[in-house]
Each structure stands twice: as C-alpha cells, then as structure tokens.
C-alpha atoms as a PDB file:
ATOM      1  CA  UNK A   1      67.639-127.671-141.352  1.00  0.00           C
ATOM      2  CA  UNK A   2      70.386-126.974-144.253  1.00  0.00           C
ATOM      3  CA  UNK A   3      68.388-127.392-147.217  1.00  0.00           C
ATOM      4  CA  UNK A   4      71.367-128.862-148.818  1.00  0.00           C
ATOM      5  CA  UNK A   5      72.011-131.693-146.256  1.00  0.00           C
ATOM      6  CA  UNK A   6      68.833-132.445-146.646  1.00  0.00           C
ATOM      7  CA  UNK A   7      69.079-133.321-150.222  1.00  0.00           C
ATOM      8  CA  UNK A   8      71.644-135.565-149.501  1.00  0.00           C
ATOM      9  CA  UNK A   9      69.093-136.696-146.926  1.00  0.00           C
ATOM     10  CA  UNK A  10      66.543-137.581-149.206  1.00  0.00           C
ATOM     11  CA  UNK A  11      68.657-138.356-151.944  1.00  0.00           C
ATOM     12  CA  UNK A  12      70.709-141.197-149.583  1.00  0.00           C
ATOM     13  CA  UNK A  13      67.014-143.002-148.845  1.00  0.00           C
ATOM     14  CA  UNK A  14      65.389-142.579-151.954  1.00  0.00           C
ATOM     15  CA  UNK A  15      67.984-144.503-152.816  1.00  0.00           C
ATOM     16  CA  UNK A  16      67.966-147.198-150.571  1.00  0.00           C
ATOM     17  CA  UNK A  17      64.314-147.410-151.039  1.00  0.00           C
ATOM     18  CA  UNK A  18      64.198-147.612-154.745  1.00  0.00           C
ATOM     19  CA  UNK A  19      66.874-150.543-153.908  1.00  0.00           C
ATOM     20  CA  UNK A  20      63.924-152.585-152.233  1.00  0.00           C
ATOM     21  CA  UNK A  21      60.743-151.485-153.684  1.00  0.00           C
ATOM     22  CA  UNK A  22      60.470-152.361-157.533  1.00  0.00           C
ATOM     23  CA  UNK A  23      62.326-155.674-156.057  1.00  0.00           C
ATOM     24  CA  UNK A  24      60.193-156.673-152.997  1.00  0.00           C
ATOM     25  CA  UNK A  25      57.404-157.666-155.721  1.00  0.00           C
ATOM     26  CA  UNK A  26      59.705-160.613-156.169  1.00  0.00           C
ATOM     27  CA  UNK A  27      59.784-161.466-152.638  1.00  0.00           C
ATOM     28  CA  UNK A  28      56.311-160.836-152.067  1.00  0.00           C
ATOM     29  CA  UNK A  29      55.228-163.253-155.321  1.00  0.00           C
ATOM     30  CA  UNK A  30      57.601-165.969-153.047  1.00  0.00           C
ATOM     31  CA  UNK A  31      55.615-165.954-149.622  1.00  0.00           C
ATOM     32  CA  UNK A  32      52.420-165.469-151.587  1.00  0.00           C
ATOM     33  CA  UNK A  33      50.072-167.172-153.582  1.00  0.00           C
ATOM     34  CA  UNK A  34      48.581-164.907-155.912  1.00  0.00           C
ATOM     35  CA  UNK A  35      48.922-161.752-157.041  1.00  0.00           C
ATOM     36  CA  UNK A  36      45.533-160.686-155.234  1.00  0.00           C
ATOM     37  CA  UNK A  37      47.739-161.360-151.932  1.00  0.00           C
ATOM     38  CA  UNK A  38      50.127-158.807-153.583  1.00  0.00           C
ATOM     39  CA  UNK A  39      47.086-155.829-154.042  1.00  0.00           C
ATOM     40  CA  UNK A  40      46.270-156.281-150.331  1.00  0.00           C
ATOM     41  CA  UNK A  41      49.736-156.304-149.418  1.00  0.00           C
ATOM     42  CA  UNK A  42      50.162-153.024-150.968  1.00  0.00           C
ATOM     43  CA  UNK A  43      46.813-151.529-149.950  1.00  0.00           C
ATOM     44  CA  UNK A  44      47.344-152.248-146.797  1.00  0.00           C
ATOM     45  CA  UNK A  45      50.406-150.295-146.831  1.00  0.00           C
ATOM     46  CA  UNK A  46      48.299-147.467-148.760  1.00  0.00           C
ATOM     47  CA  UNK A  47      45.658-147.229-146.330  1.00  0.00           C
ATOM     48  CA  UNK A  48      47.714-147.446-143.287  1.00  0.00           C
ATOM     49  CA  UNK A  49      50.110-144.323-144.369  1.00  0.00           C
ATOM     50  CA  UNK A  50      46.678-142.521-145.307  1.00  0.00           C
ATOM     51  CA  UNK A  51      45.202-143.141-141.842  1.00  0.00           C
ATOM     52  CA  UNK A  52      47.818-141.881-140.206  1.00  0.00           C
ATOM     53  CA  UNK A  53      48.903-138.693-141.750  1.00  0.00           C
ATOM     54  CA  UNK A  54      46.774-136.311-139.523  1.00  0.00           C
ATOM     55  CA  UNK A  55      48.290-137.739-136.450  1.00  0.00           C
ATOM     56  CA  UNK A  56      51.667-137.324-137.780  1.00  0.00           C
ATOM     57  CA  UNK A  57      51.301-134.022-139.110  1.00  0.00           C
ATOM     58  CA  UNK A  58      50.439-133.099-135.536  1.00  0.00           C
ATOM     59  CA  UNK A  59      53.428-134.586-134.405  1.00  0.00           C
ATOM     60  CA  UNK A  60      55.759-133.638-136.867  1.00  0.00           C
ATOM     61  CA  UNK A  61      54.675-129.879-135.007  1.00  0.00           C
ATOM     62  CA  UNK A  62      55.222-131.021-131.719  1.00  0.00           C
ATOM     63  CA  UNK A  63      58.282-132.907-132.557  1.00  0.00           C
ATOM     64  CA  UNK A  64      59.884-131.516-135.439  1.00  0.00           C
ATOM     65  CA  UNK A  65      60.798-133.282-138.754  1.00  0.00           C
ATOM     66  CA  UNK A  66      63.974-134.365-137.493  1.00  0.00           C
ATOM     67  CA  UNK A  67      62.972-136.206-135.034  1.00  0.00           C
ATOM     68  CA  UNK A  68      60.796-137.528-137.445  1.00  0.00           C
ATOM     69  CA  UNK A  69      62.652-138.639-140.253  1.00  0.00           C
ATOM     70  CA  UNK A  70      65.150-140.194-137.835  1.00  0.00           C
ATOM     71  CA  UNK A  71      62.619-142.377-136.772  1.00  0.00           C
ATOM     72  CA  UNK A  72      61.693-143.157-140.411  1.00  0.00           C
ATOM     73  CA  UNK A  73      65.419-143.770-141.221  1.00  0.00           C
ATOM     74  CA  UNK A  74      66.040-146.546-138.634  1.00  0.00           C
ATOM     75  CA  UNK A  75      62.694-147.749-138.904  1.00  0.00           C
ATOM     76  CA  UNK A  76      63.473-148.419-142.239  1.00  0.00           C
ATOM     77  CA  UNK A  77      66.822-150.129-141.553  1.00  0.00           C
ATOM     78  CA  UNK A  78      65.028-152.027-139.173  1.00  0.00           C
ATOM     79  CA  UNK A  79      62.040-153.653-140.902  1.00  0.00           C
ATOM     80  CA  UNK A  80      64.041-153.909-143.830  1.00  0.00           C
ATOM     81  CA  UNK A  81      66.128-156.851-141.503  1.00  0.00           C
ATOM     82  CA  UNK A  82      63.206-158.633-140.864  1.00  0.00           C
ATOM     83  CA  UNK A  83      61.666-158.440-144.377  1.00  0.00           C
ATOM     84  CA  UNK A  84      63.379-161.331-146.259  1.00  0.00           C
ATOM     85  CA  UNK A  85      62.336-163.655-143.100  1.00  0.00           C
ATOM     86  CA  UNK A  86      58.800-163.276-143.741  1.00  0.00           C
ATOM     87  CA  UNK A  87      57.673-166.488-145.152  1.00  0.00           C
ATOM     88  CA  UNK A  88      53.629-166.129-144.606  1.00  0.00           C
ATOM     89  CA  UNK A  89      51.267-163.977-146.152  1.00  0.00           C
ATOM     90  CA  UNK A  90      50.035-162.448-142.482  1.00  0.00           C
ATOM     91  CA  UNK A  91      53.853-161.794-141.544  1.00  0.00           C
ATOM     92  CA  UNK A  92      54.014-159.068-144.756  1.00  0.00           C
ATOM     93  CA  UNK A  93      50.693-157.942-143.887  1.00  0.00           C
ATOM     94  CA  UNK A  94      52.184-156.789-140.342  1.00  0.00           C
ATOM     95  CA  UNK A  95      55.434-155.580-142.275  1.00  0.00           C
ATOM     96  CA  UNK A  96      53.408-153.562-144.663  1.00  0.00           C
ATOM     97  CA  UNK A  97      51.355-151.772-141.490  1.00  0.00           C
ATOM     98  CA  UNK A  98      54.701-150.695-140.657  1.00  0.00           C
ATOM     99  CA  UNK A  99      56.079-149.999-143.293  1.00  0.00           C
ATOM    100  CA  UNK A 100      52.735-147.883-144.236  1.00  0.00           C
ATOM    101  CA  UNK A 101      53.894-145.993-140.853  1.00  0.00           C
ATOM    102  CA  UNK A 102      56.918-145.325-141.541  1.00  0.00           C
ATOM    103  CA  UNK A 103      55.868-144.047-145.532  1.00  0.00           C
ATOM    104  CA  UNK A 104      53.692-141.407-144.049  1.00  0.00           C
ATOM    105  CA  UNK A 105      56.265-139.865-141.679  1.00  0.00           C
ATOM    106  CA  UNK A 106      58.352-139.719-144.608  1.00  0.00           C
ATOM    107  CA  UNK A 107      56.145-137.911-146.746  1.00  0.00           C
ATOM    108  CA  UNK A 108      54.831-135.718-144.021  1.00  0.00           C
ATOM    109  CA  UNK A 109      58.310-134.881-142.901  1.00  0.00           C
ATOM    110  CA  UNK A 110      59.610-133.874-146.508  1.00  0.00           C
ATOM    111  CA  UNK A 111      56.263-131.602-147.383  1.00  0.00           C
ATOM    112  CA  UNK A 112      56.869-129.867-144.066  1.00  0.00           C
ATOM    113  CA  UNK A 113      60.932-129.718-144.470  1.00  0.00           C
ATOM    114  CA  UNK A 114      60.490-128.439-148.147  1.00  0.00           C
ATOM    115  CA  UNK A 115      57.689-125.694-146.327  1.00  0.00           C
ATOM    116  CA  UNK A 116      60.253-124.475-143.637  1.00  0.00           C
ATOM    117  CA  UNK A 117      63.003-124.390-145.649  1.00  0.00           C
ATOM    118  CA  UNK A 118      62.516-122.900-149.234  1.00  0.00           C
ATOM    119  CA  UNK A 119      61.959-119.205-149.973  1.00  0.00           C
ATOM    120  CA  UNK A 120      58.646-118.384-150.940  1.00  0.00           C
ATOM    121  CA  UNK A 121      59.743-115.970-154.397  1.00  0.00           C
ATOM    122  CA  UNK A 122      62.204-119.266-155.456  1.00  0.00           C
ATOM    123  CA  UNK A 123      60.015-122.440-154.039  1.00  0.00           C
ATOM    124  CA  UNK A 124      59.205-123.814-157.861  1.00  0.00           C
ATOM    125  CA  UNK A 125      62.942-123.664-158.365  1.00  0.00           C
ATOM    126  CA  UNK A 126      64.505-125.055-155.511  1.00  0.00           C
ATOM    127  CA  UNK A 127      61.720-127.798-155.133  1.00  0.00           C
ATOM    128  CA  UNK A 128      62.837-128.529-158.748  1.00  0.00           C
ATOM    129  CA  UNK A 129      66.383-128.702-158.099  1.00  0.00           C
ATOM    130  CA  UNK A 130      65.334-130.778-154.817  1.00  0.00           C
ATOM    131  CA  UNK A 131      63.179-133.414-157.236  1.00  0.00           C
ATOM    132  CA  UNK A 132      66.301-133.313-159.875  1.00  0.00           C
ATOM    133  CA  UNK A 133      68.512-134.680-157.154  1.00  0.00           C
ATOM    134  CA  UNK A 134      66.814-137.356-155.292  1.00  0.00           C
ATOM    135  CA  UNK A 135      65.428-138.926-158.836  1.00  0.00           C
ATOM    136  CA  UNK A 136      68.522-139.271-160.019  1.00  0.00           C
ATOM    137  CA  UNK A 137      69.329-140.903-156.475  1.00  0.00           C
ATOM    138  CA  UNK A 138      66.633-143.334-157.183  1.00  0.00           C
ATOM    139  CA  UNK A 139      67.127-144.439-160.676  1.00  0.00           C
ATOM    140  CA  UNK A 140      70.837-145.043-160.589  1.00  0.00           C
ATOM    141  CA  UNK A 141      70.099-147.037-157.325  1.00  0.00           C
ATOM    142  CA  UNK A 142      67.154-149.361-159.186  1.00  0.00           C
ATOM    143  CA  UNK A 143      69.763-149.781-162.288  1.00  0.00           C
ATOM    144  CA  UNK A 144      72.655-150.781-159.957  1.00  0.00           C
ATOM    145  CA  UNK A 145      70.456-153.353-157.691  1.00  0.00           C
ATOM    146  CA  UNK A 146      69.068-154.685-161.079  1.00  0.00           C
ATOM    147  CA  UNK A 147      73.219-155.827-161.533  1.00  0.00           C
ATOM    148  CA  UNK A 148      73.591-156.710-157.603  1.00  0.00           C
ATOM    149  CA  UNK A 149      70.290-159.166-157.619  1.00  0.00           C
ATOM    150  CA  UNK A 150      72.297-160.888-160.375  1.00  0.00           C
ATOM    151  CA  UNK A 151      74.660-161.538-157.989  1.00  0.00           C
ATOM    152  CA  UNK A 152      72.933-161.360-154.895  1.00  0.00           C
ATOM    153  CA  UNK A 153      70.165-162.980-153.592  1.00  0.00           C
ATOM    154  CA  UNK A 154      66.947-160.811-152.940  1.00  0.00           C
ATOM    155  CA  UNK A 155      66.982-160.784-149.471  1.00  0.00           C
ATOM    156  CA  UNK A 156      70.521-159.826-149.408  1.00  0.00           C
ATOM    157  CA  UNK A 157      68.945-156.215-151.414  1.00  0.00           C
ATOM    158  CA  UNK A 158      67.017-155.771-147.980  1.00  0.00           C
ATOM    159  CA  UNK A 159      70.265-156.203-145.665  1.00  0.00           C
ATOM    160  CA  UNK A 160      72.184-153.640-148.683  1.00  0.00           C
ATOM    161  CA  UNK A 161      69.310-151.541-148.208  1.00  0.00           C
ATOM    162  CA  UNK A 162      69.107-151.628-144.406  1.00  0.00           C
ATOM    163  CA  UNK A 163      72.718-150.268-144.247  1.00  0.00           C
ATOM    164  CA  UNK A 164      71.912-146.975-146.190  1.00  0.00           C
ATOM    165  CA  UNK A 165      68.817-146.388-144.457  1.00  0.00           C
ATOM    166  CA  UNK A 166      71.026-146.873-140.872  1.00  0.00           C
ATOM    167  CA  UNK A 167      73.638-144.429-142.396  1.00  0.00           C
ATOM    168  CA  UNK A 168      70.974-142.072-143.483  1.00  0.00           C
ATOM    169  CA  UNK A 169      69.712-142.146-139.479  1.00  0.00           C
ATOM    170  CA  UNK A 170      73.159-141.616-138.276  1.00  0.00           C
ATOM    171  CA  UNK A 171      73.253-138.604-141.361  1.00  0.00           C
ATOM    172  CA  UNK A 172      70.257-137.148-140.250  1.00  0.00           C
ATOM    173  CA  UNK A 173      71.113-137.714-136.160  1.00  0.00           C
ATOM    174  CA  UNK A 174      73.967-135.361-136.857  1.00  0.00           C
ATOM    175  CA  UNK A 175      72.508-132.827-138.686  1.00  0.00           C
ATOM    176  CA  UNK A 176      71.862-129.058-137.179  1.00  0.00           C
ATOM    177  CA  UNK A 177      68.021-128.376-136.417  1.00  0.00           C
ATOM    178  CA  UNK A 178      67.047-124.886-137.449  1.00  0.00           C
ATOM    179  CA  UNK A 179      64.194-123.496-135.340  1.00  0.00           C
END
C-alpha cells in the first residue's frame, strides 16, 4: 500500500470522524436521560472494539488491511445515516456495538499498515510525519463543523460526515495493494 495514499487515507477519515465525535455528545445528551446513559454508551463502544481486536487481527492476516479498512470506511458512512434517527437509549446502544466494530478494524488496520509499510531504520520519523498529517486532518475538521453546526443541524454533521467516509471507501477501493 503507498504509504502516501494512505495518509490521505487516514487523514480523509480522521477527518470525517472528528466531524461526528466531539459532536455526537450532543446528540447522545438528546435521546438520553442522563449522562450515566452517556458512560455506557461509550463503554459499550470501548469494550466492544476491545473484544474484538484478536479476531480482527487474525483477519486483517487473512484478509489484508485493505479489505479491512474498506469495510470500516463504508461502515462508517453507513451507521453514520442511521445515527441521527436514533431516538431511544437501546437504539445507540446497538449503534455503539457497531460502531465499537468498526473502531477496532480501524485501529488494527492502521498498526498493521504503519508495520508493513515503514522502514524499520526511519519508523519514528515517518510515523511522525504520518501523526503530523492526520492531526492536522482532525482539528481543522472539529474547528470547521464547530461553524457548520451553527448552521446546520446536528444530524445534518452525520449525513456531512457519511459522505467523506463513502469517498474515503471509494479512495481506498481504488488504491494498489502491495503484497
């Protein structure tokens, strides 16, 4: 995989999710009553993406990372559609099982991208340059959806959102596989 391309990769949905996340409080604190609602929300997602990380590391083997973060990147654009019509509690406890899912192949898939692809003698360098890139990604996208929720609804952030993350697929579906 082109190391470079894949910093756009990453870049492109650290963007989109940085969009969603530090905003989805606000649409969690709607369908819920309290913020305790909110802590299981999120462990749920925690715990999920922890359970399932030694079954996708063996699949991120067997099927490669692209395959993988394809997966995450329309997974994404898809949950991220039905997101603003959750209006119970249990419906964003499903979402965040998901969504806890799709977090782990993520993570898994960038580790093991970042492990095939840098060279050994320059890793601490070109990880650096890679973590340069996508944070700037995701704080320009969090200032610019802080202006766009003035004008937007929140829900309409998720449908914003869900168009990068379906671009970032299509990205990612037409990028070479090395190995």
């Amino acid at each position: 995989m082109n190391y470079r391309r894949f910093i756009v990769y990453q870049s492109t949905i650290g963007m989109a999710a940085s969009m969603i996340f530090p905003f989805y409080v606000l649409l969690l604190k709607n369908v819920g009553s309290s913020y305790s609602q909110f802590g299981w929300a999120y462990g749920i997602f925690a715990l999920t993406a922890a359970l399932s990380y030694p079954m996708i590391g063996k699949l991120a083997d067997k099927t490669g990372d692209k395959i993988l973060l394809i997966l995450y990147s329309w997974g994404m654009a898809l949950i991220l559609l039905v997101f603003p019509l959750a209006f119970e509690i249990w419906h964003v406890y499903v979402l965040q099982v998901v969504m806890g899912l799709l977090g782990a192949v993520q993570k898994n898939s960038e580790k093991t991208v970042l492990a095939r692809t840098v060279n050994k003698e320059t890793a601490g360098k070109e990880i650096g340059r890679y973590h340069i890139w996508t944070s700037v990604g995701a704080a320009l996208a969090v200032i610019v959806t802080g202006y766009l929720v003035d004008f937007l609804t929140i829900g309409s952030i998720f449908y914003v959102a869900s168009i990068v993350f379906a671009w970032s697929g299509v990205y990612m579906m037409n990028m070479k596989s090395t190995g």
